[in-house]
Protein backbone atom coordinates (compact mmCIF):
# COMPACT_ATOMS: atom_id res chain seq x y z
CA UNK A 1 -5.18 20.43 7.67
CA UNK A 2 -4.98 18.96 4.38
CA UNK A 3 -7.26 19.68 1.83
CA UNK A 4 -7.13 16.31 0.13
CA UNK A 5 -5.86 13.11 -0.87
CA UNK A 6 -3.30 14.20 -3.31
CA UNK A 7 -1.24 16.29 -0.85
CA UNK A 8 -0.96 13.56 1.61
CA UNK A 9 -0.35 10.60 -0.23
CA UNK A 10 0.69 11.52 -3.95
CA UNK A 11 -2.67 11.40 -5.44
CA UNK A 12 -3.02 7.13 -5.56
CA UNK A 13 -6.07 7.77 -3.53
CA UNK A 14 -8.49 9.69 -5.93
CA UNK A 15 -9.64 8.63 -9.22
CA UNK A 16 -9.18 5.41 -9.25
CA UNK A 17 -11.33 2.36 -10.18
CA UNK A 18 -9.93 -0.95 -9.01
CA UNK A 19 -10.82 -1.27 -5.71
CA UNK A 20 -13.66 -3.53 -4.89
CA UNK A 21 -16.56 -2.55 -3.02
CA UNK A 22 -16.66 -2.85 0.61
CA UNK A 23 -18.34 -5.78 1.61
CA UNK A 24 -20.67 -5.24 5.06
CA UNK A 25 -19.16 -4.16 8.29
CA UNK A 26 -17.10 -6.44 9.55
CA UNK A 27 -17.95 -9.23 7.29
CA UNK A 28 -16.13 -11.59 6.96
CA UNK A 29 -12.54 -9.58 8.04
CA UNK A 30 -10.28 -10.19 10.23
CA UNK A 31 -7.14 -7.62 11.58
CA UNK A 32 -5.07 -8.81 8.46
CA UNK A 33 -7.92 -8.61 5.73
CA UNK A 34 -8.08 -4.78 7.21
CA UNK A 35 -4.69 -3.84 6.47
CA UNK A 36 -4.91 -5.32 2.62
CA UNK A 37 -8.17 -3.57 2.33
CA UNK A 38 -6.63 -0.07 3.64
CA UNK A 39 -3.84 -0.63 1.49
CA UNK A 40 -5.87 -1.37 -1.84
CA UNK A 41 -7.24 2.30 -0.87
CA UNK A 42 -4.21 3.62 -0.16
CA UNK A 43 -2.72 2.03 -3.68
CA UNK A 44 -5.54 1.87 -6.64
CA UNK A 45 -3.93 -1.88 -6.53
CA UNK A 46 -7.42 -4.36 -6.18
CA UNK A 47 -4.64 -7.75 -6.20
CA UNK A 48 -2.73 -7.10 -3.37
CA UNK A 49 -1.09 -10.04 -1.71
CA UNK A 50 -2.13 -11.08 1.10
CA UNK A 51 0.82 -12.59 2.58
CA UNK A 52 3.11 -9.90 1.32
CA UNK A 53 0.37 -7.49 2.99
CA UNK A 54 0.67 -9.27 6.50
CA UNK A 55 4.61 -9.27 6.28
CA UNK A 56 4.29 -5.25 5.63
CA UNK A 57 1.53 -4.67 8.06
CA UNK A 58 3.97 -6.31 10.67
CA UNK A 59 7.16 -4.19 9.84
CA UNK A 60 4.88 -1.30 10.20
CA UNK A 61 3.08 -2.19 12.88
CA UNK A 62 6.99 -2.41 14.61
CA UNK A 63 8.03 1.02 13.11
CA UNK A 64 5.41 3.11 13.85
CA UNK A 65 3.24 0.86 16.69
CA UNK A 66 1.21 4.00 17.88
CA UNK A 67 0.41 5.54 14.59
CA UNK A 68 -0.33 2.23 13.54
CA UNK A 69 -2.90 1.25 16.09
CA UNK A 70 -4.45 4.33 15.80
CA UNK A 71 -5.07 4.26 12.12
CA UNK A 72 -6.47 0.87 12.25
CA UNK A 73 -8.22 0.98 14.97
CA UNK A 74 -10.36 3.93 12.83
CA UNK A 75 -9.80 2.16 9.70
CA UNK A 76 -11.95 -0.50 11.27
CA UNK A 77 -14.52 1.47 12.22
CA UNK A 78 -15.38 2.18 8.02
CA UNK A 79 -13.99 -0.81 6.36
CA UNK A 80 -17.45 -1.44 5.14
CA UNK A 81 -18.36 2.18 4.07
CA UNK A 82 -19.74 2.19 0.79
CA UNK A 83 -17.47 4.65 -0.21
CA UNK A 84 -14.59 3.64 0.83
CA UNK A 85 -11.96 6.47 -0.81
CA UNK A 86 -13.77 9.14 0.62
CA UNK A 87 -13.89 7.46 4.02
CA UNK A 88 -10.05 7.07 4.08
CA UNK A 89 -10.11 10.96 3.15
CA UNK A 90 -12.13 11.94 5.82
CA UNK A 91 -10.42 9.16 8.44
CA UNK A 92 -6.71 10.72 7.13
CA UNK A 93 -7.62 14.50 7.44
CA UNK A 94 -9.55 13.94 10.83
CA UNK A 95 -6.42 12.65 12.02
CA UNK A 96 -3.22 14.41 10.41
CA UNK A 97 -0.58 12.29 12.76
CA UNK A 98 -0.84 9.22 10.67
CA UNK A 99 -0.57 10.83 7.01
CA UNK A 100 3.27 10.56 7.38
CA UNK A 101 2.92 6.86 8.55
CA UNK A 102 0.27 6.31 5.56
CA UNK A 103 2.75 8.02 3.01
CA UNK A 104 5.48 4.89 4.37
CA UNK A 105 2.87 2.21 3.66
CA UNK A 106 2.22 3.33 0.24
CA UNK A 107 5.85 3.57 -0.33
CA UNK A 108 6.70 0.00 1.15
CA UNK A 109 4.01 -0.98 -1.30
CA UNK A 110 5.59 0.38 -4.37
CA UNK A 111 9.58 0.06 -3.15
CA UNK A 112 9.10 -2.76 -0.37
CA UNK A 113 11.02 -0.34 1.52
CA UNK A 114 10.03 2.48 3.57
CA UNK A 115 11.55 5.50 5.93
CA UNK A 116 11.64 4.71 9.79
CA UNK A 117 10.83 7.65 11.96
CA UNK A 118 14.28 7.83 13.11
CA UNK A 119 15.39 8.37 9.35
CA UNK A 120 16.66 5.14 9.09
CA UNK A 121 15.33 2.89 6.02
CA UNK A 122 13.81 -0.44 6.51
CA UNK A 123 14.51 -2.46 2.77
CA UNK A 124 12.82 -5.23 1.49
CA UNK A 125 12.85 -8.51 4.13
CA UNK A 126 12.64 -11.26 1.44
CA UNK A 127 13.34 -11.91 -2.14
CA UNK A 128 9.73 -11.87 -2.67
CA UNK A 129 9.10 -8.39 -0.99
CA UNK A 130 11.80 -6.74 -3.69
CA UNK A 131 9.96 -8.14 -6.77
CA UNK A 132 6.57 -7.69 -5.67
CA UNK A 133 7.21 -4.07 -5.15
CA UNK A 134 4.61 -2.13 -7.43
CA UNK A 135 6.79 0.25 -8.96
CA UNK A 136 7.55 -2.77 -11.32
CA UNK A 137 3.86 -3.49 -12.41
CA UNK A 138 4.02 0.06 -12.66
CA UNK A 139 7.01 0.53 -15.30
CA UNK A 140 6.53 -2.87 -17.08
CA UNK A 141 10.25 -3.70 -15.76
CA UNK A 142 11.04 -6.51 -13.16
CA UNK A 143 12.98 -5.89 -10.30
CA UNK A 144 16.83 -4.89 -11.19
CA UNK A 145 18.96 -7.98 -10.22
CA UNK A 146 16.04 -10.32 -10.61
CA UNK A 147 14.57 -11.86 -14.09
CA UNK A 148 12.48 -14.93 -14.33
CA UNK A 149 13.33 -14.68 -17.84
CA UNK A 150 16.46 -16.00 -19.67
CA UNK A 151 19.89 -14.73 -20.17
CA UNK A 152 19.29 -11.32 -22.85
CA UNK A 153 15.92 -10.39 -22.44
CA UNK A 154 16.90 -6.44 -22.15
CA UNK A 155 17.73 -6.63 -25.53
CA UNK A 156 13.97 -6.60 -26.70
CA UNK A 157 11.46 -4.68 -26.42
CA UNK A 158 8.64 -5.84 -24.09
CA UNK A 159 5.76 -7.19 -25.57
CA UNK A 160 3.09 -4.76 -24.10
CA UNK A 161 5.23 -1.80 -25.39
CA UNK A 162 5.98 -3.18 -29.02
């Protein structure tokens, strides 16, 4: 068994601030709030978007429907746990068999793609998946292929970094 976050999902799960508390039990959520809350654990990200999070939970949900019901089906159960990092711990080492599905969701979260179990790759759906992917926010860069900005814009630096 793993010892800890950082071995089974690259470390985004520890030491991190931005994720709200959990609100009560059940409060409030419904089966798509739960997958945007598991994935701002899974992330560090707090502003996830919710309809980009219901279009991924449903290309997981068809890649990996087993693994998938399982982990939210026990994600449910401490949704509203106070502590809601080290209750994703505990709910990922109790149950090894989902870790490599969990690794796909926080890679479809930073890529908007992810690795089927067959090997196969499953790339971003819409125009909106690709930019939204976090690896952008991440690297101050948009999406290659994709600029709201006009013609040149490579050609200085951007503002946050001058």
């Amino acid at each position: 068994m793993v010892d800890d976050a950082d071995s089974m999902i690259s470390g985004r799960m520890t030491n991190h601030t931005t994720a709200p508390q959990s609100p009560a039990k059940g409060a409030g959520m419904n089966d798509k709030d739960l997958f945007r809350k598991l994935s701002v654990a899974l992330t560090g990200v707090s502003d996830l978007d919710a309809k980009i999070a219901r279009e991924y939970e449903a290309r997981i949900s068809e890649a990996f429907p087993k693994e998938s019901k399982d982990l939210m089906d026990a994600f449910a159960k401490v949704a509203g746990s106070p502590d809601l990092n080290a209750a994703v711990l505990k709910l990922l080492n109790d149950r090894p068999a989902v870790v490599p599905m969990v690794r796909q969701i926080v890679q479809l979260w930073y890529t908007s793609q992810f690795t089927r179990a067959d090997g196969s790759t499953d790339g971003p759906q819409t125009e909106a998946q690709y930019k939204s992917g976090l690896l952008w926010r991440v690297i101050g860069a948009v999406a290659p292929g994709y600029s709201d900005r006009g013609y040149g814009y490579w050609k200085d630096q951007p503002k946050a970094l001058a």
